[in-house]
PDB file of N, CA and C in Angstrom:
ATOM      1  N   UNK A   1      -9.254-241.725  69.032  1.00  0.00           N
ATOM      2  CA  UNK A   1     -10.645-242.025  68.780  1.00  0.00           C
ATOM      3  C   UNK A   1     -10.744-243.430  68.172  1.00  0.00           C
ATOM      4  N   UNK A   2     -11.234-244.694  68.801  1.00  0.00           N
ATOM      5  CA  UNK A   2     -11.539-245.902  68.216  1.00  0.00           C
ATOM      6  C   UNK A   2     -12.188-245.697  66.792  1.00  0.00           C
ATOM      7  N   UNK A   3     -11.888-246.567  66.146  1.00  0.00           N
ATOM      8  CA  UNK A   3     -12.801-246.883  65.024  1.00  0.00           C
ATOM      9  C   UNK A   3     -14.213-246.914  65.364  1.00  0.00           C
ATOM     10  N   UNK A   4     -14.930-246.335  64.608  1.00  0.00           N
ATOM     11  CA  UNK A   4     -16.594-246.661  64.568  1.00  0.00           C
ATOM     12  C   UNK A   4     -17.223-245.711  65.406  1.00  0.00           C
ATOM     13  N   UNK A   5     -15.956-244.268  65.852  1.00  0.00           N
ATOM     14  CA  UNK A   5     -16.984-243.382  66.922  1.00  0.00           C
ATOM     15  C   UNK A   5     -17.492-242.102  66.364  1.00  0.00           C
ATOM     16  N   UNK A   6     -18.759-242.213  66.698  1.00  0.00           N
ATOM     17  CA  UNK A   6     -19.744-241.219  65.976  1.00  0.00           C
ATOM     18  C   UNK A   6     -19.169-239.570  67.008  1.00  0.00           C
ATOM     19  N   UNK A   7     -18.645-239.590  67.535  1.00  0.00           N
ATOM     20  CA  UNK A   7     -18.515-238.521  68.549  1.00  0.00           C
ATOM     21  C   UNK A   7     -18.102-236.786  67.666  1.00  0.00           C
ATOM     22  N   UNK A   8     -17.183-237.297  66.396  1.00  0.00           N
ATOM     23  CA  UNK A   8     -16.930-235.784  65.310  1.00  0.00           C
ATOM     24  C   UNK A   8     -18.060-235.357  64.603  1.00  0.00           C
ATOM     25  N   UNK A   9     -19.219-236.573  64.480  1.00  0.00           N
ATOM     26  CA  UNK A   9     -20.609-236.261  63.193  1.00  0.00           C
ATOM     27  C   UNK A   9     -21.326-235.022  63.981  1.00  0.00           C
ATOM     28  N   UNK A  10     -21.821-234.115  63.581  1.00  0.00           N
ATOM     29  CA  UNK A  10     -22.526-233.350  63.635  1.00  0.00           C
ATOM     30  C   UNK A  10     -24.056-233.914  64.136  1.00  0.00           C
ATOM     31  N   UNK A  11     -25.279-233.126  64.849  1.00  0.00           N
ATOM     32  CA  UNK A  11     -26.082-233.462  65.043  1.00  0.00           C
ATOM     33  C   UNK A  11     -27.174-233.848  63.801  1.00  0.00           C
ATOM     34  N   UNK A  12     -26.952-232.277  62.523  1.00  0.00           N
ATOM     35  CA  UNK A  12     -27.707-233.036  61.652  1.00  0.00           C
ATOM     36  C   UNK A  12     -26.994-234.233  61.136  1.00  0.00           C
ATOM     37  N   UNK A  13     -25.667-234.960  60.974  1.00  0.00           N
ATOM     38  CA  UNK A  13     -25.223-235.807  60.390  1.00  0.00           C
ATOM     39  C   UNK A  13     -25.980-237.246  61.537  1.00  0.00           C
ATOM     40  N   UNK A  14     -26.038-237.035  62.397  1.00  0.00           N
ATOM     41  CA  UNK A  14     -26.730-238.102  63.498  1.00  0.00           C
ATOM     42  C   UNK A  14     -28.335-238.368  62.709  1.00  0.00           C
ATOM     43  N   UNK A  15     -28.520-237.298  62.691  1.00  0.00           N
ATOM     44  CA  UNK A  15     -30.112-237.063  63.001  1.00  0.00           C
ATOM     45  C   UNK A  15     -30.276-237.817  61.083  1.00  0.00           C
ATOM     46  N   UNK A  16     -29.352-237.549  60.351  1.00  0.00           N
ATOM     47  CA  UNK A  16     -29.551-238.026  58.733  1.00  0.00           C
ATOM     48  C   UNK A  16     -29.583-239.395  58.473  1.00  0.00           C
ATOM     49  N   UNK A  17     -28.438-240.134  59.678  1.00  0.00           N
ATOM     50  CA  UNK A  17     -27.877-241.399  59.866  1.00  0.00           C
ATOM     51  C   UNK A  17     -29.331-242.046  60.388  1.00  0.00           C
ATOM     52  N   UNK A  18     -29.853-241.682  61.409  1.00  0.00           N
ATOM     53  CA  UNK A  18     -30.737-242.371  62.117  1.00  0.00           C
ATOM     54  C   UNK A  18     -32.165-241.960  60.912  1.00  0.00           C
ATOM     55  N   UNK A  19     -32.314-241.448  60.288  1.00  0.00           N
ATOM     56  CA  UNK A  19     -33.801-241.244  59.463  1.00  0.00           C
ATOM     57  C   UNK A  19     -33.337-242.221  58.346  1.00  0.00           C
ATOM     58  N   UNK A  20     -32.543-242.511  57.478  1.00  0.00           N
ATOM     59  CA  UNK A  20     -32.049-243.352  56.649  1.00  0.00           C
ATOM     60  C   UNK A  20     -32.143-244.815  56.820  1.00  0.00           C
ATOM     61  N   UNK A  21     -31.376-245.101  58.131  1.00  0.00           N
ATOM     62  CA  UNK A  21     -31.380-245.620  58.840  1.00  0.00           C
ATOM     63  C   UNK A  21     -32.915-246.909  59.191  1.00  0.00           C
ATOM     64  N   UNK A  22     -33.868-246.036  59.913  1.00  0.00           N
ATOM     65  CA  UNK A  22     -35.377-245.808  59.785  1.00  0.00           C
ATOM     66  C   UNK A  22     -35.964-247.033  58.090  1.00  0.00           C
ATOM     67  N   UNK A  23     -35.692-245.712  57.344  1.00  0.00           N
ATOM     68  CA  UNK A  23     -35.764-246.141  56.069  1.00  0.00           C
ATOM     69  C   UNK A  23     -35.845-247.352  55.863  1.00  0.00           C
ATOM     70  N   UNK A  24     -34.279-247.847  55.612  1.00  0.00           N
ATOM     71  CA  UNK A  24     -33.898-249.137  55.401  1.00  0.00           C
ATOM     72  C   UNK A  24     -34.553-250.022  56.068  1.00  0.00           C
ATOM     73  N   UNK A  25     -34.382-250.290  57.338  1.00  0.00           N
ATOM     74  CA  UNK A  25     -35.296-251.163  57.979  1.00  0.00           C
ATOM     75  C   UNK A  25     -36.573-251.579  57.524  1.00  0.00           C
ATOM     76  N   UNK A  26     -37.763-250.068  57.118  1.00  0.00           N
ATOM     77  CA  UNK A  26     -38.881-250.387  56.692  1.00  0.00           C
ATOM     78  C   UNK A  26     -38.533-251.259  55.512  1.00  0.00           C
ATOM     79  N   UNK A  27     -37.634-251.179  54.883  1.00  0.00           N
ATOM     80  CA  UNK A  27     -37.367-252.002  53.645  1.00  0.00           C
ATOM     81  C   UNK A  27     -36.718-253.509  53.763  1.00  0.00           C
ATOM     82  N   UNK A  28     -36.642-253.895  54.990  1.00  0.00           N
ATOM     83  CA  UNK A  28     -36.463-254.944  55.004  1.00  0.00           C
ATOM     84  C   UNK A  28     -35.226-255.773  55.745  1.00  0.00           C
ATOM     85  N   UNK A  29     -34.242-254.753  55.675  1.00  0.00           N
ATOM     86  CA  UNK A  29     -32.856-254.918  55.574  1.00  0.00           C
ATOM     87  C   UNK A  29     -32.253-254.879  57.273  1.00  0.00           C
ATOM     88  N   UNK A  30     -31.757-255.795  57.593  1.00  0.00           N
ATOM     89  CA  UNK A  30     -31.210-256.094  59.378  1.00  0.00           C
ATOM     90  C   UNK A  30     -30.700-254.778  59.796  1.00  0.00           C
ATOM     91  N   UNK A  31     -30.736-254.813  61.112  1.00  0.00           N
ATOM     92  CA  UNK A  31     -30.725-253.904  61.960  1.00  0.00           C
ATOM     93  C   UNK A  31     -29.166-253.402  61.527  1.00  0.00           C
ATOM     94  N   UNK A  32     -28.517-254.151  61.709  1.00  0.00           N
ATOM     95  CA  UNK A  32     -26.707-254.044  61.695  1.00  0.00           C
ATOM     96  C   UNK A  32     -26.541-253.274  59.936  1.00  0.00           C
ATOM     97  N   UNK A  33     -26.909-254.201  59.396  1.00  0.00           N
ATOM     98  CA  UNK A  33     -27.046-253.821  58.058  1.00  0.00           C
ATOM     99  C   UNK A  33     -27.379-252.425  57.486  1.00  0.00           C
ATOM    100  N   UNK A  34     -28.419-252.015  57.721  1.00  0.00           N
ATOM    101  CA  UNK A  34     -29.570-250.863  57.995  1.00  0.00           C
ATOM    102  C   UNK A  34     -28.482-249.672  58.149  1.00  0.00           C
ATOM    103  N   UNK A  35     -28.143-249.859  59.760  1.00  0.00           N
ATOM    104  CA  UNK A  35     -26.580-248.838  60.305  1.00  0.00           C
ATOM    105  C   UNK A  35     -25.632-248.370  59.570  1.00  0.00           C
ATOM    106  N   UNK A  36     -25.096-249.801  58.936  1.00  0.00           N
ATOM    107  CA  UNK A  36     -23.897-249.547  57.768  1.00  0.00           C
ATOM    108  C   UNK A  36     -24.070-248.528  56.702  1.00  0.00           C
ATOM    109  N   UNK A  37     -25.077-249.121  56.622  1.00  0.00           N
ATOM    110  CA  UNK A  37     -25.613-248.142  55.300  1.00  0.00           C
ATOM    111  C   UNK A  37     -25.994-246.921  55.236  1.00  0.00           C
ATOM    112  N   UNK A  38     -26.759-246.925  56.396  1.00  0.00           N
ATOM    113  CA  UNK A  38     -27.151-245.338  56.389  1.00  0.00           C
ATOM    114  C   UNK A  38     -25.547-244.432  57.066  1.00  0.00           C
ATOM    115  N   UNK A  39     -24.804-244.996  57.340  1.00  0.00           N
ATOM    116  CA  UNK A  39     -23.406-244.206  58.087  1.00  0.00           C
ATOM    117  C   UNK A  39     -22.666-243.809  56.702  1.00  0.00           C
ATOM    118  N   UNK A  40     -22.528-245.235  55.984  1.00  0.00           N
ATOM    119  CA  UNK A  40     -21.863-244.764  54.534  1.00  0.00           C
ATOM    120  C   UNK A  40     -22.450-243.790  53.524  1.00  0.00           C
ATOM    121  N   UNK A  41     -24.014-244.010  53.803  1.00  0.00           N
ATOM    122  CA  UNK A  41     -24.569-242.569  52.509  1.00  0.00           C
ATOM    123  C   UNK A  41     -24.420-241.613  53.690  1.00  0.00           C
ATOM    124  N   UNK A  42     -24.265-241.490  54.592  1.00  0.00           N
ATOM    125  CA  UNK A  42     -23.980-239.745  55.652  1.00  0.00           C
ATOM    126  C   UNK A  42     -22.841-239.607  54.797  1.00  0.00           C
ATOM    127  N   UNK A  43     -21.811-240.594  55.057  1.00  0.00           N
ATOM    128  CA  UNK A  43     -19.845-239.712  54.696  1.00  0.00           C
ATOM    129  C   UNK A  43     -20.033-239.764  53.305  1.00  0.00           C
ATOM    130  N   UNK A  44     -20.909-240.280  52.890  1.00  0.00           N
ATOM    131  CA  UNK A  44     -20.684-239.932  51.202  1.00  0.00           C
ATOM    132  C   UNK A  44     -21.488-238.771  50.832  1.00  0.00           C
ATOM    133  N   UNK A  45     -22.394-238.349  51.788  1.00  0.00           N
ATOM    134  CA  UNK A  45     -23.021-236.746  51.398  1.00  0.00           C
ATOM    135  C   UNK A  45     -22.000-235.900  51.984  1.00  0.00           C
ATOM    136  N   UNK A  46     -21.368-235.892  53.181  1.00  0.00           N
ATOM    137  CA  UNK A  46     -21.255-234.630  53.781  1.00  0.00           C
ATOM    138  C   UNK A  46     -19.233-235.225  53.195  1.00  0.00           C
ATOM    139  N   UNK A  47     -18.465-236.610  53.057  1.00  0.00           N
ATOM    140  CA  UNK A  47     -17.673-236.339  53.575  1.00  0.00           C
ATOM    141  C   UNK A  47     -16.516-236.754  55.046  1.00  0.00           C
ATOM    142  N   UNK A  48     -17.764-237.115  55.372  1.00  0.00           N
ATOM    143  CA  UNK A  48     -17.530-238.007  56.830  1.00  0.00           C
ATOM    144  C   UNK A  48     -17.770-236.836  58.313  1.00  0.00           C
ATOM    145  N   UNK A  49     -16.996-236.963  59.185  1.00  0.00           N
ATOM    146  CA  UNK A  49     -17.417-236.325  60.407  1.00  0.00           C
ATOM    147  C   UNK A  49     -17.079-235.029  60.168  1.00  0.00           C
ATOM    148  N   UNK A  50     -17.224-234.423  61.508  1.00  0.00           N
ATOM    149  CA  UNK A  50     -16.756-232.707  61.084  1.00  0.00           C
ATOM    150  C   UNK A  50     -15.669-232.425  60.726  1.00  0.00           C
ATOM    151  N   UNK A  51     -15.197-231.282  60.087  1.00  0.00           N
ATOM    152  CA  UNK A  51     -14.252-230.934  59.210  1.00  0.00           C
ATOM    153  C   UNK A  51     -14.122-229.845  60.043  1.00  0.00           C
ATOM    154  N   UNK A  52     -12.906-229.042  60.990  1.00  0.00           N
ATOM    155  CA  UNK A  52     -13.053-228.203  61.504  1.00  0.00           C
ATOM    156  C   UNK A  52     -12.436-226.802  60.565  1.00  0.00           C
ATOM    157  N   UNK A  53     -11.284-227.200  60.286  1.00  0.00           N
ATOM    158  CA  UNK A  53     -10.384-226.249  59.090  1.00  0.00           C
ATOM    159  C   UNK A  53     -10.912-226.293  57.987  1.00  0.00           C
ATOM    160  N   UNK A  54     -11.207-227.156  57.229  1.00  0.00           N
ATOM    161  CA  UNK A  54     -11.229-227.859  55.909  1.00  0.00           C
ATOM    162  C   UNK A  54     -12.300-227.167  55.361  1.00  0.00           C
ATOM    163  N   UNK A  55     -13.680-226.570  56.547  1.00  0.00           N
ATOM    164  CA  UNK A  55     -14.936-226.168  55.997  1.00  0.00           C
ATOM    165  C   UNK A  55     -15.300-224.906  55.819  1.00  0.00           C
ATOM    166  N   UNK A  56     -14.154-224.392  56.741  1.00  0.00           N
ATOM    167  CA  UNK A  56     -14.357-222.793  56.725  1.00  0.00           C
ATOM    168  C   UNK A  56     -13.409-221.951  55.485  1.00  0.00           C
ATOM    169  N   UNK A  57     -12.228-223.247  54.691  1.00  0.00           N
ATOM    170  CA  UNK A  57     -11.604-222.477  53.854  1.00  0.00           C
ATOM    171  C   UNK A  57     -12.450-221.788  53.054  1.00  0.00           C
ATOM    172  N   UNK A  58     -11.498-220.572  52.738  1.00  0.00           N
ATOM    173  CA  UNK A  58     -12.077-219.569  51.837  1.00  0.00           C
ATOM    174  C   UNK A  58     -10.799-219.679  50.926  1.00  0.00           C
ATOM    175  N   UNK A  59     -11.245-219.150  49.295  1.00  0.00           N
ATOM    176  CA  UNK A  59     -11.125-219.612  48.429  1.00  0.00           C
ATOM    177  C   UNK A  59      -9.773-218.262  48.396  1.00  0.00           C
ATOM    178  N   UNK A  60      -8.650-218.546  47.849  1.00  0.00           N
ATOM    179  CA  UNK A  60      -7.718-217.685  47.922  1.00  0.00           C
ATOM    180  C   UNK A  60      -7.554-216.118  47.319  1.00  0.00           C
ATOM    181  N   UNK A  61      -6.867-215.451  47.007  1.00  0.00           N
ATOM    182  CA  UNK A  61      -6.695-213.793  46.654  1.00  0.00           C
ATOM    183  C   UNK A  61      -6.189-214.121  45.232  1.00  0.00           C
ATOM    184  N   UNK A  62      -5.654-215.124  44.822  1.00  0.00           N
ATOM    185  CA  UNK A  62      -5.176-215.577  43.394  1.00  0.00           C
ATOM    186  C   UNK A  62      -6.113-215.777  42.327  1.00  0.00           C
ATOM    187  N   UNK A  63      -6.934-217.004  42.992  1.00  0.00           N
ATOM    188  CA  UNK A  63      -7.923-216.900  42.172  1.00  0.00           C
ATOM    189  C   UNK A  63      -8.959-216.097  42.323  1.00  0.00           C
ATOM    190  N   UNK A  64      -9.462-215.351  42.705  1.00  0.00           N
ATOM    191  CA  UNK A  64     -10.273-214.116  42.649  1.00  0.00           C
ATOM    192  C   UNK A  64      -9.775-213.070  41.329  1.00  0.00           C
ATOM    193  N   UNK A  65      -8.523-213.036  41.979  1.00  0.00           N
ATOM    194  CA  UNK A  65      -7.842-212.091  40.889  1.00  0.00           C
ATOM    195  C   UNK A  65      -8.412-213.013  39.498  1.00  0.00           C
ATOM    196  N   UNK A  66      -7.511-214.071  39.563  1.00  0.00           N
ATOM    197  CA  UNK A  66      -8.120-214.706  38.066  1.00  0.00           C
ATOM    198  C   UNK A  66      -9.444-214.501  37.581  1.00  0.00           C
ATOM    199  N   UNK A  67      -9.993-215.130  38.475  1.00  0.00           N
ATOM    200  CA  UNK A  67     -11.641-214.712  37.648  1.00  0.00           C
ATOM    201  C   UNK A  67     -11.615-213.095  37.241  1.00  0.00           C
ATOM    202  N   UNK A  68     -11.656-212.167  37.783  1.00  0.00           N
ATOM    203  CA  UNK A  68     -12.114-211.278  37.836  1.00  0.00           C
ATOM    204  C   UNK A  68     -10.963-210.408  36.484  1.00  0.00           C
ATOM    205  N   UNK A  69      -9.883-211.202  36.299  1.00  0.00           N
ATOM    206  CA  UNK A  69      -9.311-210.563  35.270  1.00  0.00           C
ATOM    207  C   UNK A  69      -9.778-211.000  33.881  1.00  0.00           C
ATOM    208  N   UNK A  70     -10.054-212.628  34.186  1.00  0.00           N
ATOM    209  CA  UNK A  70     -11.085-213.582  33.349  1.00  0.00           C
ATOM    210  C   UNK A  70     -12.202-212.482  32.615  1.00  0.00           C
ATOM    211  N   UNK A  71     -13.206-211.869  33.434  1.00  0.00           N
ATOM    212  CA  UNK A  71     -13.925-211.268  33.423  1.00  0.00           C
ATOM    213  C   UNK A  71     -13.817-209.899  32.352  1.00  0.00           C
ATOM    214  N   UNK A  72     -12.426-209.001  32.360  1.00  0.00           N
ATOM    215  CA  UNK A  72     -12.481-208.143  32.117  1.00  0.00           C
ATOM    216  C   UNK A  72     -11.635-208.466  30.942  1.00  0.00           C
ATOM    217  N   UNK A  73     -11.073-209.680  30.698  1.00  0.00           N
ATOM    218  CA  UNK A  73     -10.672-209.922  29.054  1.00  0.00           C
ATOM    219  C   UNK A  73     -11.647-209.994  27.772  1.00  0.00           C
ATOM    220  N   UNK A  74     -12.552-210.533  28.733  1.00  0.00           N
ATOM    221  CA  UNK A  74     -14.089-210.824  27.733  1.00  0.00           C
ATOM    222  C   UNK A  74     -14.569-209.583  27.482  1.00  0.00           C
ATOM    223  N   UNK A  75     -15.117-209.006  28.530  1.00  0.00           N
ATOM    224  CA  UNK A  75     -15.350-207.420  28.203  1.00  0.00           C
ATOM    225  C   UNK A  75     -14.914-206.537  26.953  1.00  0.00           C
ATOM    226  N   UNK A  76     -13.145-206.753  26.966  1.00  0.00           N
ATOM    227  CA  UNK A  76     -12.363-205.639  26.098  1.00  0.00           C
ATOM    228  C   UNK A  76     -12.778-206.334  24.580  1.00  0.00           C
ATOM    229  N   UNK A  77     -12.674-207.763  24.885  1.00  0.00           N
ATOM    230  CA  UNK A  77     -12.765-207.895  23.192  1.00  0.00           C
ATOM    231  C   UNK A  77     -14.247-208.025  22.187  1.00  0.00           C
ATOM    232  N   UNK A  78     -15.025-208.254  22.751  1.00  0.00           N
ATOM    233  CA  UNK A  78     -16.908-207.577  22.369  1.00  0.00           C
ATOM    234  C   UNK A  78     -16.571-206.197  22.482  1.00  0.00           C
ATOM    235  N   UNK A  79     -15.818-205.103  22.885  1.00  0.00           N
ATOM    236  CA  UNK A  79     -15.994-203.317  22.633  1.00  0.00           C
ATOM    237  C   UNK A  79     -15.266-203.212  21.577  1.00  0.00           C
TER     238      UNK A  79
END
């Protein structure tokens, strides 16, 4: 994948880029310019393009346990 290809962003990540995008312009700021900017606040909200593994992790069986033992230490010592 070349540098600079929008092809992994998601549609709302397109659709965020181009309203921002929008934005800037009304404010003054060059076309090229405008782009940059609104591409860098997309990957700085979401992250950058899609995440295919990375988004669906679920949080492990360890720490669950932890919390939930977390939970029942507090309990015993208020009874």
């Amino acid at each position: 994948m070349p540098r600079g290809d929008k092809s992994s962003y998601t549609p709302k990540q397109k659709r965020q880029a181009g309203d921002i995008e929008k934005s800037y312009e009304q404010k003054g700021v060059s076309k090229t310019e405008s782009k940059r900017r609104a591409w860098a606040t997309v990957n700085k909200i979401s992250g950058g393009g899609l995440k295919k593994s990375a988004a669906k992790k679920t949080p492990s069986k360890k720490s669950a346990v932890k919390k939930s033992a977390g939970k029942n230490l507090r309990l015993k010592k208020h009874a």
